[in-house]
Protein backbone atom coordinates (compact mmCIF):
# COMPACT_ATOMS: atom_id res chain seq x y z
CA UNK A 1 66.66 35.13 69.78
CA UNK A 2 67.43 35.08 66.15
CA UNK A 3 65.36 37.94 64.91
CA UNK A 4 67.41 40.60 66.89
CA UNK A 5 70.29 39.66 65.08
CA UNK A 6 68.77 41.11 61.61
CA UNK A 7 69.95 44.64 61.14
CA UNK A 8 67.73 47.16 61.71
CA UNK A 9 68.34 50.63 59.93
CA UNK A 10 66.99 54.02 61.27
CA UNK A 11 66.78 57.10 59.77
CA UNK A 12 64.45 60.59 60.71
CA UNK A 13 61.18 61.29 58.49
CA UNK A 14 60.59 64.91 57.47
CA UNK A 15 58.00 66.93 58.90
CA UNK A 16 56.07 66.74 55.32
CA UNK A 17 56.10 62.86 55.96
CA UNK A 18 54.58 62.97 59.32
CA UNK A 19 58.11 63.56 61.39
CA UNK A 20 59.33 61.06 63.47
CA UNK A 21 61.68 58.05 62.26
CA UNK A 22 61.00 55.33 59.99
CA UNK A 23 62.68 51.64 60.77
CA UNK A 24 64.00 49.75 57.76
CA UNK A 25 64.93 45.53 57.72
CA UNK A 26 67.26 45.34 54.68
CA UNK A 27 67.31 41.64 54.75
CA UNK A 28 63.27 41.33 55.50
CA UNK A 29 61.74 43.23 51.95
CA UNK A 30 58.95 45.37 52.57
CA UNK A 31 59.83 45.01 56.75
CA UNK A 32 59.30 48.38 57.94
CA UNK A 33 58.49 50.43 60.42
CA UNK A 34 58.42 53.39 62.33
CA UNK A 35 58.11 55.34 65.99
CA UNK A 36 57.80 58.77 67.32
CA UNK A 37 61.55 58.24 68.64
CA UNK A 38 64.57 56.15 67.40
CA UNK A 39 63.74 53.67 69.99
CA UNK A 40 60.33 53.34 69.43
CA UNK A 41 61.09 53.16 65.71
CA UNK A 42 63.59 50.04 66.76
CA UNK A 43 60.79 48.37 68.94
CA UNK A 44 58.10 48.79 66.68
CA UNK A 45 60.66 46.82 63.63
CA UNK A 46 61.45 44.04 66.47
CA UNK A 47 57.30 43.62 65.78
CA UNK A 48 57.63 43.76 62.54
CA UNK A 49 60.05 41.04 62.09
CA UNK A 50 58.62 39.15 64.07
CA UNK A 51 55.24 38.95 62.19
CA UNK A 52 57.54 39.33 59.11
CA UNK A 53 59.52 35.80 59.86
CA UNK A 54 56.15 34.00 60.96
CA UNK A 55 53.85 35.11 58.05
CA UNK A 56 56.86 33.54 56.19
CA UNK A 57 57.39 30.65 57.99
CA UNK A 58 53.50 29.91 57.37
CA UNK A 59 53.79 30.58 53.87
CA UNK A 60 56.22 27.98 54.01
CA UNK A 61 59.05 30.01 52.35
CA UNK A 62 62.54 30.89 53.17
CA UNK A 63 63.97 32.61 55.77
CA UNK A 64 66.88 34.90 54.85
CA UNK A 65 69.54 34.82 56.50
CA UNK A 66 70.82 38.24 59.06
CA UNK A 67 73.61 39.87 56.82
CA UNK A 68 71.84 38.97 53.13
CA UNK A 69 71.16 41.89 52.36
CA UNK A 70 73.93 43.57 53.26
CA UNK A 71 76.54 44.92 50.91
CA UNK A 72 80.49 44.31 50.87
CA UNK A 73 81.90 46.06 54.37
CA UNK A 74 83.37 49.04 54.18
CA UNK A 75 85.35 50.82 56.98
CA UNK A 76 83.98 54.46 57.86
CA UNK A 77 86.10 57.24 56.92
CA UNK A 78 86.69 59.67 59.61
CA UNK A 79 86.15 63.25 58.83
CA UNK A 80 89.53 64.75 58.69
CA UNK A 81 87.78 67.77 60.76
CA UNK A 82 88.55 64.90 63.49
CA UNK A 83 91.71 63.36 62.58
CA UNK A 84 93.47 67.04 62.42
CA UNK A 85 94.41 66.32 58.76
């Protein structure tokens, strides 16, 4: 299916925002979501996009394409801590 291959970014809330993790869509704006875990988080934005890419589609807009969003690729660095060096 086409909306699992939008990238789906996690990262933890802090216990002043309620705990737990929130789910961004970088190429969906204002798609987000969140869960008590990481995976709930990630199964609660599959939702979202989905309702995301049909309120869209009924609006009769565009859909953007997985990857729009996205920035040039960079390579991680590895922590030298790691490497030895």
């Amino acid at each position: 299916m086409a909306d699992t291959l939008y990238e789906i970014r996690v990262t933890p809330l802090s216990q002043e925002d309620g705990g737990g993790y929130m789910a961004t869509v970088p190429d969906l704006d204002g798609c987000v979501s969140d869960g008590e875990t990481p995976q709930e988080a990630v199964a609660n934005a599959m939702d979202a996009i989905a309702q995301w890419l049909q309120a869209r589609r009924e609006m009769g807009r565009e859909i953007p394409v997985p990857g729009s969003a996205s920035g040039p690729q960079t390579s991680p660095r590895t922590p030298e801590k790691l490497t030895g060096g």
